[in-house]
Structure formats: C-alpha cells, structure tokens
PDB file of N, CA and C in Angstrom:
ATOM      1  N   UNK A   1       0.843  -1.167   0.000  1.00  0.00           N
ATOM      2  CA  UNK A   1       0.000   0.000   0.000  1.00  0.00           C
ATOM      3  C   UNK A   1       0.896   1.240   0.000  1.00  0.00           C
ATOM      4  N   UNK A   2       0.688   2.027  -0.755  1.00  0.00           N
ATOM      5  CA  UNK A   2       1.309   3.411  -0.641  1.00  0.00           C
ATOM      6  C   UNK A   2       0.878   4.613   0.284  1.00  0.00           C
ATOM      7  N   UNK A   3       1.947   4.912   0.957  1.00  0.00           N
ATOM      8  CA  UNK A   3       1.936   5.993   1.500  1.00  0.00           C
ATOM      9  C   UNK A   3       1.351   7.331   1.520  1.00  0.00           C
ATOM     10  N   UNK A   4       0.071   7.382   1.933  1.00  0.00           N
ATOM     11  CA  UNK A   4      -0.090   9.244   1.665  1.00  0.00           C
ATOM     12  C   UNK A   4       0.215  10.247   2.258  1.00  0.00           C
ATOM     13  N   UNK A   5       0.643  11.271   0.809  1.00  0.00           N
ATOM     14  CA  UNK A   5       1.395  12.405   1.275  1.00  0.00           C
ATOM     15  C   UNK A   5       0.786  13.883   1.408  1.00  0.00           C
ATOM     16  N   UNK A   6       1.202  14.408   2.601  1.00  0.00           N
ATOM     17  CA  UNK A   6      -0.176  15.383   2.380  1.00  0.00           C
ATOM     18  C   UNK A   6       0.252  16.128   0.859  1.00  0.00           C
ATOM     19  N   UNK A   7      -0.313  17.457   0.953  1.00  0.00           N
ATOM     20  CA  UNK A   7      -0.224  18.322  -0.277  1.00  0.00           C
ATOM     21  C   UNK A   7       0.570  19.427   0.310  1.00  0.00           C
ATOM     22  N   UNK A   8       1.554  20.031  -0.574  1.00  0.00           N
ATOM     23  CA  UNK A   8       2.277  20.903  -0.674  1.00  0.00           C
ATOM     24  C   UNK A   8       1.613  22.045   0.447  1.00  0.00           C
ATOM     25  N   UNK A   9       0.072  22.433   0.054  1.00  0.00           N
ATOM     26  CA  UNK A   9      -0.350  23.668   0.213  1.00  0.00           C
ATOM     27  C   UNK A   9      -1.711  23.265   0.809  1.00  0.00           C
ATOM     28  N   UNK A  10      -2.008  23.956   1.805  1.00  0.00           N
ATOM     29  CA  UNK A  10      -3.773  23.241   2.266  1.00  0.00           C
ATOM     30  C   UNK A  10      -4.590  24.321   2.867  1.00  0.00           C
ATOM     31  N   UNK A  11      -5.812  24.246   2.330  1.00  0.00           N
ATOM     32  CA  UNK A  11      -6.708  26.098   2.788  1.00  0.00           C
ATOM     33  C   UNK A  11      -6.658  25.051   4.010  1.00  0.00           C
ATOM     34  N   UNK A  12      -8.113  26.149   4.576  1.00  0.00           N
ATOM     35  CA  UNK A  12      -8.432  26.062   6.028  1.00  0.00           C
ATOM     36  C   UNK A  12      -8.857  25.532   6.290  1.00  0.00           C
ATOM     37  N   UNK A  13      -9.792  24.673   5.751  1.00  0.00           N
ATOM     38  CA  UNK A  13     -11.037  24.012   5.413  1.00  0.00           C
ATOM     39  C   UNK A  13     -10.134  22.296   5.744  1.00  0.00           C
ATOM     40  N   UNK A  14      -9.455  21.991   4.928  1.00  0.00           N
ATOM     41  CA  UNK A  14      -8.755  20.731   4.798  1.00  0.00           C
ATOM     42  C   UNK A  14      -7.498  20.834   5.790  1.00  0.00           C
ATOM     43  N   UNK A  15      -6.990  22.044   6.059  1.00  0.00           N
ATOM     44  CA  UNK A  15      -6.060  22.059   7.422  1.00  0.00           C
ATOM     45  C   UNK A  15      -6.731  21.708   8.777  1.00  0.00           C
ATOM     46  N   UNK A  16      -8.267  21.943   9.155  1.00  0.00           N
ATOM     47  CA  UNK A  16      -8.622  21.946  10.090  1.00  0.00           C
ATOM     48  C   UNK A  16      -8.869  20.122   9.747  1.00  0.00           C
ATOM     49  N   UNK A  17      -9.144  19.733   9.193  1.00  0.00           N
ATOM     50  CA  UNK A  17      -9.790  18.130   8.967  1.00  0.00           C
ATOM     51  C   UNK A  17      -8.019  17.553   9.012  1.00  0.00           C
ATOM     52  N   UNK A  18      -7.172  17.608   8.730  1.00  0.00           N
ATOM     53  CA  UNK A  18      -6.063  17.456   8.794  1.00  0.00           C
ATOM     54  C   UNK A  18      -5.328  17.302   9.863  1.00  0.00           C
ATOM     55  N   UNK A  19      -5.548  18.668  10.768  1.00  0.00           N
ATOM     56  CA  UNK A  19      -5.104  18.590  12.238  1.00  0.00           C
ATOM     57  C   UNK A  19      -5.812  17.576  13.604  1.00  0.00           C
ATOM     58  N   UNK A  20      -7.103  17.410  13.195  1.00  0.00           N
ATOM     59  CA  UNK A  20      -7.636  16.330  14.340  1.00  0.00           C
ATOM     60  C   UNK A  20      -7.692  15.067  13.471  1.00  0.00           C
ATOM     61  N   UNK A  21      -7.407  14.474  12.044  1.00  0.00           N
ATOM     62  CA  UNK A  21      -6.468  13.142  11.714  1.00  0.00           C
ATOM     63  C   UNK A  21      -4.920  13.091  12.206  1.00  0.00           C
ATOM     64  N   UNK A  22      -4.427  14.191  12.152  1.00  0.00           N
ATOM     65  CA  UNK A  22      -3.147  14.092  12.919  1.00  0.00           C
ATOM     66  C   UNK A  22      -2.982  13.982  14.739  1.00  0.00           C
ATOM     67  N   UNK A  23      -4.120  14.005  15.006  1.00  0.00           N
ATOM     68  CA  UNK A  23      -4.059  13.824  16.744  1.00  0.00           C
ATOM     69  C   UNK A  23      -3.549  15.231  17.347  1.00  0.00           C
ATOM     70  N   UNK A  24      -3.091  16.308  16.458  1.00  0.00           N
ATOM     71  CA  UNK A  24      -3.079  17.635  16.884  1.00  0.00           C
ATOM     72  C   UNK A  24      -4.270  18.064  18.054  1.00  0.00           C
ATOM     73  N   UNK A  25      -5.288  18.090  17.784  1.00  0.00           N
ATOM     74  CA  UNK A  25      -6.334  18.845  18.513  1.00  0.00           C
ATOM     75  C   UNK A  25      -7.159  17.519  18.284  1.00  0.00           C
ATOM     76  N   UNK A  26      -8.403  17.599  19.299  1.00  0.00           N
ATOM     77  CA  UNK A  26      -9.592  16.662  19.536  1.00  0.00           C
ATOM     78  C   UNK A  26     -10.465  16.776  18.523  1.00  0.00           C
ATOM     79  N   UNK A  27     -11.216  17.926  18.343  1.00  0.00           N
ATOM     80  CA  UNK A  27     -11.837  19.083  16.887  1.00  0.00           C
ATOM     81  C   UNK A  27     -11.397  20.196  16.809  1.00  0.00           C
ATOM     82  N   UNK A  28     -11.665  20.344  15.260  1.00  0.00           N
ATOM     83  CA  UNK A  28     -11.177  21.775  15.130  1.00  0.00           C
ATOM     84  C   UNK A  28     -12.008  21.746  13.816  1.00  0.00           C
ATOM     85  N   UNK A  29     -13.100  23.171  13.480  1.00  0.00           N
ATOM     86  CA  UNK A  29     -13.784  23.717  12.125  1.00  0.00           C
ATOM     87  C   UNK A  29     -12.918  24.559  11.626  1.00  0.00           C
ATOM     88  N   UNK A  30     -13.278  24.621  10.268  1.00  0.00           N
ATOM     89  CA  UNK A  30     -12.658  25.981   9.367  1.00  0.00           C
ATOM     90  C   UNK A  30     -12.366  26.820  10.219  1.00  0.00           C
ATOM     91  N   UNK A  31     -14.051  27.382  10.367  1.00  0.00           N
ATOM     92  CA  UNK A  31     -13.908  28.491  11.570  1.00  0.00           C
ATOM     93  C   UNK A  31     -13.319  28.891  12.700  1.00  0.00           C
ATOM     94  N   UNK A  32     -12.754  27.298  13.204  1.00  0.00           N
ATOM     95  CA  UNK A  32     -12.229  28.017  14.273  1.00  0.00           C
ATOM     96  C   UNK A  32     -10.801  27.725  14.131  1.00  0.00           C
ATOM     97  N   UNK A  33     -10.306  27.393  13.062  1.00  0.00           N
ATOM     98  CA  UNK A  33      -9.051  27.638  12.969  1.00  0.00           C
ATOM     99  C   UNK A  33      -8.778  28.619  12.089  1.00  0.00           C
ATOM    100  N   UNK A  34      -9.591  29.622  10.986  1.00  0.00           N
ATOM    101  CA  UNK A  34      -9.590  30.939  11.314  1.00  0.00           C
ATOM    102  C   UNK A  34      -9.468  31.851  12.109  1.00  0.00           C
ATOM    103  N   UNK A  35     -10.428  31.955  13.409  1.00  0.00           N
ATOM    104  CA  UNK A  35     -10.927  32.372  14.311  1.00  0.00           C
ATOM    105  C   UNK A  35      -8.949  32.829  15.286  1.00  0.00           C
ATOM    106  N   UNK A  36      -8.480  31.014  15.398  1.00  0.00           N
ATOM    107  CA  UNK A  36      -6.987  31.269  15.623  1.00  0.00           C
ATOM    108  C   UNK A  36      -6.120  32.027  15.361  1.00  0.00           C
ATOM    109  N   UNK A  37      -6.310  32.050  13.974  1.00  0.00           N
ATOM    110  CA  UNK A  37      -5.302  32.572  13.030  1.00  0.00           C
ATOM    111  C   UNK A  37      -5.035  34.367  13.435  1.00  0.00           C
ATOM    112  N   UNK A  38      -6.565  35.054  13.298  1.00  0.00           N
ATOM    113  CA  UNK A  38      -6.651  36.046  13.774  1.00  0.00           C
ATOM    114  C   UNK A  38      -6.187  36.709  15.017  1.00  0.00           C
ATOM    115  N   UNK A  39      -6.810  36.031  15.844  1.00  0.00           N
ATOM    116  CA  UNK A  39      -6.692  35.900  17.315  1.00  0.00           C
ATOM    117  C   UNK A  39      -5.111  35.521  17.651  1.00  0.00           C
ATOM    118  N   UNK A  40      -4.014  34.920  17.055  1.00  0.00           N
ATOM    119  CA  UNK A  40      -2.929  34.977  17.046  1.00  0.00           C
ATOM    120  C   UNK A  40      -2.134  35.912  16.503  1.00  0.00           C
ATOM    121  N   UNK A  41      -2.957  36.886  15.537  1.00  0.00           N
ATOM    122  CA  UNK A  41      -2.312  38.004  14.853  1.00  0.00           C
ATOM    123  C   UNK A  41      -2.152  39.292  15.640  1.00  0.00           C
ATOM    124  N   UNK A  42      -2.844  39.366  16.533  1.00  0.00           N
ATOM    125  CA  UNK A  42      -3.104  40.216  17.625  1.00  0.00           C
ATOM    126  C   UNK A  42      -1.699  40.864  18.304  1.00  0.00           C
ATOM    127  N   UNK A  43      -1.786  41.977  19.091  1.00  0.00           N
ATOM    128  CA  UNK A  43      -0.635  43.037  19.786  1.00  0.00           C
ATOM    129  C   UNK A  43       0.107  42.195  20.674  1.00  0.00           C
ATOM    130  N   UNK A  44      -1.144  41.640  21.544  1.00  0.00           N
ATOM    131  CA  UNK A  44      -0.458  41.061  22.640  1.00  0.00           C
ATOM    132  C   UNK A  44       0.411  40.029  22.559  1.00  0.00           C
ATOM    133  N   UNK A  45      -0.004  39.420  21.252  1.00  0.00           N
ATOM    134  CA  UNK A  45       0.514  37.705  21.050  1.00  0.00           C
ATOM    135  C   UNK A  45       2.103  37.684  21.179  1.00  0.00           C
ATOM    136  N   UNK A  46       2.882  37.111  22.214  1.00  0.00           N
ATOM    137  CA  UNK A  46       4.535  37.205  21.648  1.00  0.00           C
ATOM    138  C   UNK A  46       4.581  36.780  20.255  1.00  0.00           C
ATOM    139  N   UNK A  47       5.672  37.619  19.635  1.00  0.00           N
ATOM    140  CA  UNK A  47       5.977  37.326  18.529  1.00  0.00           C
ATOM    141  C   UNK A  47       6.444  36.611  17.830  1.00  0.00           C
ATOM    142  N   UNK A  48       7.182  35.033  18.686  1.00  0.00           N
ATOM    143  CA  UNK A  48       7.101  33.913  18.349  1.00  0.00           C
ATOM    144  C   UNK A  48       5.973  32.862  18.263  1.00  0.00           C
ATOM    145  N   UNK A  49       4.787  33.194  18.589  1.00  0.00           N
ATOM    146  CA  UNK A  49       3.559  32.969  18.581  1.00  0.00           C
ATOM    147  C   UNK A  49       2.697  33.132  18.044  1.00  0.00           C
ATOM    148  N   UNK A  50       2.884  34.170  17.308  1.00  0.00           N
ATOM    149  CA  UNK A  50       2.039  34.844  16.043  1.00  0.00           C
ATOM    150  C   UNK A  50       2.110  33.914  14.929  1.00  0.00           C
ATOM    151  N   UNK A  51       0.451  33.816  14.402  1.00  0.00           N
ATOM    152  CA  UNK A  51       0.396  32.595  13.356  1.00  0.00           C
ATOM    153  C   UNK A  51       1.639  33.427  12.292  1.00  0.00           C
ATOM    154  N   UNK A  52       2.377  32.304  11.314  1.00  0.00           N
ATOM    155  CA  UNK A  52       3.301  32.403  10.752  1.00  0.00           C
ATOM    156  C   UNK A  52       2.786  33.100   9.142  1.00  0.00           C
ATOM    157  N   UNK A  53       1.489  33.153   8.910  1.00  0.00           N
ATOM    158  CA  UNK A  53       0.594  33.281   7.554  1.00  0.00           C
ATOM    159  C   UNK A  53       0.701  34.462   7.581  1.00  0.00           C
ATOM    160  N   UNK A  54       0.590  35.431   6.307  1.00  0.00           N
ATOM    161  CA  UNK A  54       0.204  37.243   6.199  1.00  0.00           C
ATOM    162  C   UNK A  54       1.336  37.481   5.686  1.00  0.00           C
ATOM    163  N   UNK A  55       1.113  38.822   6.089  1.00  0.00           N
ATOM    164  CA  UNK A  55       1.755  39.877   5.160  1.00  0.00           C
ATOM    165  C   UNK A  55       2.882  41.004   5.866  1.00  0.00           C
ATOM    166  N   UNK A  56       2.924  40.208   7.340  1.00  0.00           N
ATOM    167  CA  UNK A  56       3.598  41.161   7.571  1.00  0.00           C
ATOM    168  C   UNK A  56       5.137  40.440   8.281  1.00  0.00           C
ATOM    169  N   UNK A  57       5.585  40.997   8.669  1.00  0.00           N
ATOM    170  CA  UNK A  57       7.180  40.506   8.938  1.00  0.00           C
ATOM    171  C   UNK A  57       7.305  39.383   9.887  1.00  0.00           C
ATOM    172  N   UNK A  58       7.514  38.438   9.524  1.00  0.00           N
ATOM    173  CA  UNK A  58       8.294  37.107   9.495  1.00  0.00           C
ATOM    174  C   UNK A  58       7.034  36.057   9.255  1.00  0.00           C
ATOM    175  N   UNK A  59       6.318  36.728   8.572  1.00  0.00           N
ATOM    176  CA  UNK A  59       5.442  36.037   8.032  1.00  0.00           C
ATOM    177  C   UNK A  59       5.218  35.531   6.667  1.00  0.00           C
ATOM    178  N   UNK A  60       4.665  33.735   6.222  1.00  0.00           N
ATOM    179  CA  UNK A  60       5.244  34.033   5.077  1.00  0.00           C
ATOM    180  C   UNK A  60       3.732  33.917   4.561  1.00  0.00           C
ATOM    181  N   UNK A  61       3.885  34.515   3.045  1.00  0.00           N
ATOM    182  CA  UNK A  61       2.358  34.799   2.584  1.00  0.00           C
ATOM    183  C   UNK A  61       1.440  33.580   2.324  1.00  0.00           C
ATOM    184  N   UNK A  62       0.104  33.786   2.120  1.00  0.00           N
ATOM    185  CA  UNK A  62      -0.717  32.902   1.217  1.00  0.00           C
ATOM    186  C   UNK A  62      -0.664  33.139  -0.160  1.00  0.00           C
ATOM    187  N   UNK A  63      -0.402  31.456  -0.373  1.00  0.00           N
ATOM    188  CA  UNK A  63      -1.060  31.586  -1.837  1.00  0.00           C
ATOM    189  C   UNK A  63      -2.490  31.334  -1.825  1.00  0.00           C
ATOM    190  N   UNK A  64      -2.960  32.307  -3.167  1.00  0.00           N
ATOM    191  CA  UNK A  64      -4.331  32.643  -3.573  1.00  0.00           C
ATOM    192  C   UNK A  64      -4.597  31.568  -4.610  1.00  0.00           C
ATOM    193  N   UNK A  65      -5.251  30.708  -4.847  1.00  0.00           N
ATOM    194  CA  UNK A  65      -5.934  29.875  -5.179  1.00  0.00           C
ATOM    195  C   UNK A  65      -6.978  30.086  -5.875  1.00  0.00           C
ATOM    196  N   UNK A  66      -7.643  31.101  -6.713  1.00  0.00           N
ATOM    197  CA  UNK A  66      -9.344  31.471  -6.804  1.00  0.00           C
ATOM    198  C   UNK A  66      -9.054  32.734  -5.497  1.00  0.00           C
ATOM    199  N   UNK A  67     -10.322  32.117  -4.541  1.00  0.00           N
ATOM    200  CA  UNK A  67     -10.521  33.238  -3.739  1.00  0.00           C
ATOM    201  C   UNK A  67     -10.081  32.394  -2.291  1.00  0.00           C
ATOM    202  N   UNK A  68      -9.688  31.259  -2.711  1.00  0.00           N
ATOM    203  CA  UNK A  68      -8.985  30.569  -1.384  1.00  0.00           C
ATOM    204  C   UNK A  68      -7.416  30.712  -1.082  1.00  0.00           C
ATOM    205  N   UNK A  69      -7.427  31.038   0.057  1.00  0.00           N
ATOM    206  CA  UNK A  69      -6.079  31.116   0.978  1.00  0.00           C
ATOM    207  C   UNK A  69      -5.575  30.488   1.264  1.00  0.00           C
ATOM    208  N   UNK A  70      -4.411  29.612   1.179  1.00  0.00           N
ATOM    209  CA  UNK A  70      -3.200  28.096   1.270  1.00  0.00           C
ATOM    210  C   UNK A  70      -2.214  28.723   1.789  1.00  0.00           C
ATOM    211  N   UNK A  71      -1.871  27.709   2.742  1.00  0.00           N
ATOM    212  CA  UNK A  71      -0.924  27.621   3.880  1.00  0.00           C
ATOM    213  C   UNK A  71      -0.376  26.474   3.428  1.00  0.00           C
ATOM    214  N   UNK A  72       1.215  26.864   3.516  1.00  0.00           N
ATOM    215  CA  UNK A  72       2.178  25.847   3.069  1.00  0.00           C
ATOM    216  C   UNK A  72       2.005  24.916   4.642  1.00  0.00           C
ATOM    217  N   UNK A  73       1.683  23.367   3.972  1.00  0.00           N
ATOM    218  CA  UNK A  73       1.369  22.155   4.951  1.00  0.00           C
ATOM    219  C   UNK A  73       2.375  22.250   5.931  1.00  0.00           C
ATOM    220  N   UNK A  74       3.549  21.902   5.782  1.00  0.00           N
ATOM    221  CA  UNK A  74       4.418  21.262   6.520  1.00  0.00           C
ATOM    222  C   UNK A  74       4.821  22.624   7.716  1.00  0.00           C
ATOM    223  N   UNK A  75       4.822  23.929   7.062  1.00  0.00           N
ATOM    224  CA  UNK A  75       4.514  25.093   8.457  1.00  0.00           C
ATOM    225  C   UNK A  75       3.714  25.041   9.060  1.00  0.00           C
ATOM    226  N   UNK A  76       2.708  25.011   8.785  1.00  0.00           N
ATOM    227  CA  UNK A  76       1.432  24.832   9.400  1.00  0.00           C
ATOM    228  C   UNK A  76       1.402  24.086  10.479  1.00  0.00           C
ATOM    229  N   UNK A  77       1.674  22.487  10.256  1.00  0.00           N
ATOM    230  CA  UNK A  77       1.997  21.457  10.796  1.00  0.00           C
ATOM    231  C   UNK A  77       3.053  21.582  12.095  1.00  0.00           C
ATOM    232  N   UNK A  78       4.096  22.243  11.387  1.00  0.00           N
ATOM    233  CA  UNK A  78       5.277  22.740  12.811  1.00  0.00           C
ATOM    234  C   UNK A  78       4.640  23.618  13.971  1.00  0.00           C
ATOM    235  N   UNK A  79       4.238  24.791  13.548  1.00  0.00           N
ATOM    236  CA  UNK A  79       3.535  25.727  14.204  1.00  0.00           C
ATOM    237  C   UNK A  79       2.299  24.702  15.182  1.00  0.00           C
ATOM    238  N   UNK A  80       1.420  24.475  14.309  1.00  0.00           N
ATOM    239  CA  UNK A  80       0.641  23.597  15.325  1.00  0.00           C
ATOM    240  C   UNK A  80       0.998  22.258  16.047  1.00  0.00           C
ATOM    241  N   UNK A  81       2.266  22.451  16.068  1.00  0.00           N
ATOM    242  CA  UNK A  81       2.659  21.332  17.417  1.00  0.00           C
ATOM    243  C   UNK A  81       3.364  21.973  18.025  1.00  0.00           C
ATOM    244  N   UNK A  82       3.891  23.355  18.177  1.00  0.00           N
ATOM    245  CA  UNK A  82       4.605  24.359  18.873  1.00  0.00           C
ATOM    246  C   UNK A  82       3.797  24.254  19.965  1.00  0.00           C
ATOM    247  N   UNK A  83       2.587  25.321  19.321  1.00  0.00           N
ATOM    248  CA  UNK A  83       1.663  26.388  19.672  1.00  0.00           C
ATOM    249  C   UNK A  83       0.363  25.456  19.750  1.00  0.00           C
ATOM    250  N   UNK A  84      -0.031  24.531  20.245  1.00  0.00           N
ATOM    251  CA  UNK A  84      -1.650  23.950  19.697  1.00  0.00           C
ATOM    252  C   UNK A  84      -2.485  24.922  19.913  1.00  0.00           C
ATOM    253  N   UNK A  85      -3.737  24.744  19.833  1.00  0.00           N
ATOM    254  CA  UNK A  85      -4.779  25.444  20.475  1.00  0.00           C
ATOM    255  C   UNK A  85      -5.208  24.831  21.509  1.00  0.00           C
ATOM    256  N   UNK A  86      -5.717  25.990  22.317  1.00  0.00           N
ATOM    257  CA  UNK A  86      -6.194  25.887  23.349  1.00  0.00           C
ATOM    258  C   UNK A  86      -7.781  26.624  23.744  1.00  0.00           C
ATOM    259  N   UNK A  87      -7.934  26.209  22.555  1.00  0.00           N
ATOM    260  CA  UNK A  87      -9.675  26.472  22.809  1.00  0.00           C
ATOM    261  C   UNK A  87     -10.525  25.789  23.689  1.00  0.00           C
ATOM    262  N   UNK A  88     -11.849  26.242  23.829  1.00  0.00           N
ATOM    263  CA  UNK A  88     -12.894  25.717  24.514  1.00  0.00           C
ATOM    264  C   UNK A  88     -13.080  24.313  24.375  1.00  0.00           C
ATOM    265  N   UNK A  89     -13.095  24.560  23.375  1.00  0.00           N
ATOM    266  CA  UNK A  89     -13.497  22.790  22.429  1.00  0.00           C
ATOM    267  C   UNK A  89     -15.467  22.243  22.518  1.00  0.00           C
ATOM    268  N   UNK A  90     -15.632  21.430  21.990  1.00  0.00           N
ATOM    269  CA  UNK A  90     -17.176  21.270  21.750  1.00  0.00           C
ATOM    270  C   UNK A  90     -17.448  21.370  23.263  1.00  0.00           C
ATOM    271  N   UNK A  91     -19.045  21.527  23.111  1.00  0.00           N
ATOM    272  CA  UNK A  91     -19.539  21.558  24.336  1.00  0.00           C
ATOM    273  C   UNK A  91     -19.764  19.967  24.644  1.00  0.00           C
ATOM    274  N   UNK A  92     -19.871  19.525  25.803  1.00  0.00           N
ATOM    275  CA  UNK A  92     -19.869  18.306  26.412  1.00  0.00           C
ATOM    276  C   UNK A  92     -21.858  18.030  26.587  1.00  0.00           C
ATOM    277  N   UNK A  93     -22.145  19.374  27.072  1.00  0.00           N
ATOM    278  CA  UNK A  93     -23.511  18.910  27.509  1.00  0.00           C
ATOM    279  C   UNK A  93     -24.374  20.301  26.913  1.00  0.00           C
ATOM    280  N   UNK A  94     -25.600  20.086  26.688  1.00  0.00           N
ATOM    281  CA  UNK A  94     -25.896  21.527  25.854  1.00  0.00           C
ATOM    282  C   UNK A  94     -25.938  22.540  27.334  1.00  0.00           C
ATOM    283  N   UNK A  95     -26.280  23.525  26.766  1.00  0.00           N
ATOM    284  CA  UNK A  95     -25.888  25.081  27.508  1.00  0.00           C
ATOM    285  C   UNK A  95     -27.291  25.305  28.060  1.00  0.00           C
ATOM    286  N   UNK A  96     -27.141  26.049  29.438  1.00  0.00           N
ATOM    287  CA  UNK A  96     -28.224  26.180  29.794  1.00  0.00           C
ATOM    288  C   UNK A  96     -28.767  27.729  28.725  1.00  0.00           C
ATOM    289  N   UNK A  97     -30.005  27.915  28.826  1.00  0.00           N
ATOM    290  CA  UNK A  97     -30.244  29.612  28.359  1.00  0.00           C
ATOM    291  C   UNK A  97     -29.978  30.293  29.181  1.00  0.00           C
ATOM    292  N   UNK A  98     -29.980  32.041  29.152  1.00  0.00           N
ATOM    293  CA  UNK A  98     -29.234  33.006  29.916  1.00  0.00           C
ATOM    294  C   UNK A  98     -31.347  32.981  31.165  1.00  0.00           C
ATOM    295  N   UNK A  99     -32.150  32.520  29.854  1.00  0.00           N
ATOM    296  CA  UNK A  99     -33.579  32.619  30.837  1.00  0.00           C
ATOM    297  C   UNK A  99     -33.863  31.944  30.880  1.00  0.00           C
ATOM    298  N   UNK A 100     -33.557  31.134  31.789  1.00  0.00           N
ATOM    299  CA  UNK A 100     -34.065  29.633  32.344  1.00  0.00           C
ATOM    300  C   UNK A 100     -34.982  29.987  33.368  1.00  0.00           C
ATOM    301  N   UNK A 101     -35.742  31.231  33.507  1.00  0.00           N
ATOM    302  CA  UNK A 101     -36.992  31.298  34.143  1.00  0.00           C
ATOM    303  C   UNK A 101     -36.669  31.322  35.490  1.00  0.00           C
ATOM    304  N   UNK A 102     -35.354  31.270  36.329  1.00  0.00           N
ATOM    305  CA  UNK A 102     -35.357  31.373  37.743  1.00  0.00           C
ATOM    306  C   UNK A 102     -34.825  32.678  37.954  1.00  0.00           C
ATOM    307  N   UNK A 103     -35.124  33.597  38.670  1.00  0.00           N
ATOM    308  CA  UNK A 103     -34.675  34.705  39.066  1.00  0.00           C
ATOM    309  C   UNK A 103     -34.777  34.750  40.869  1.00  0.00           C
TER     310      UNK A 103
END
C-alpha cells in the first residue's frame, strides 16, 4: 500500500480536517481555525507565537488559489505542534439559556 502524502499547500477548510487526523487537537472547524489565526495576529501575542501566515514581517504569505487562501502544509503542521490550540473545544452537555426562568 502506498503511502499518503499530504499536499504541498492546504486552505483552512482541509487544514482543520487534517489537524484532528493528525491527533493535533480533539476538533477543530474551518472556523475556528480561522478564528486562531486572527486571534494569534493580535498586539499582545509574543511574537514567536504569532500565526506564521500574512503579510507582515516574518510572516510568510498565502497563496491565492481562486478566492482561497493556502498555507504551506508542513509550516502549518510545525507551528501547530509548537503552539496547539487551546480552545474551549465542543460543548460536552448543551448550555443552559441566559432565561431559564429562575430569578
């Protein structure tokens, strides 16, 4: 049987399905590994911490695809075993409402 190899380049969409086959994270959506991306781009973030994607210094760019954004795999991959996330993660049990009628 042959070996599969990921792809050179992977949007967000197939990075997030990628990272919880790799045992990286438990789940992870498009969205919320967008959601990261941003949220790592931020003032506060040390600057070895800052997602590695964009446009600005020591960052390396996306390729544009159409109107999709690709992240070279194998960075991606490094970075998210640095840095995992540390999100909420799914909810376990549903949520109560904010009016659950007891006051």
């Amino acid at each position: 049987m042959t070996e599969r190899k990921d792809p050179a380049y992977i949007s967000f969409t197939d990075a997030a399905d990628l990272v919880v086959r790799r045992g990286i994270v438990a789940s992870m959506t498009p969205r919320g590994l967008r959601y990261m991306a941003q949220a790592r781009m931020a003032k506060g973030v040390p600057e070895e911490e800052r997602w590695p994607f964009g446009d600005g210094p020591r960052q390396e760019p996306y390729l544009t695809a159409g109107r999709t954004r690709m992240m070279r795999t194998e960075r991606l991959l490094e970075y998210l075993r640095k840095y995992p996330p540390m999100g909420r993660g799914p909810d376990k049990v549903p949520r109560n409402s904010k009016d659950d009628g007891t006051s």
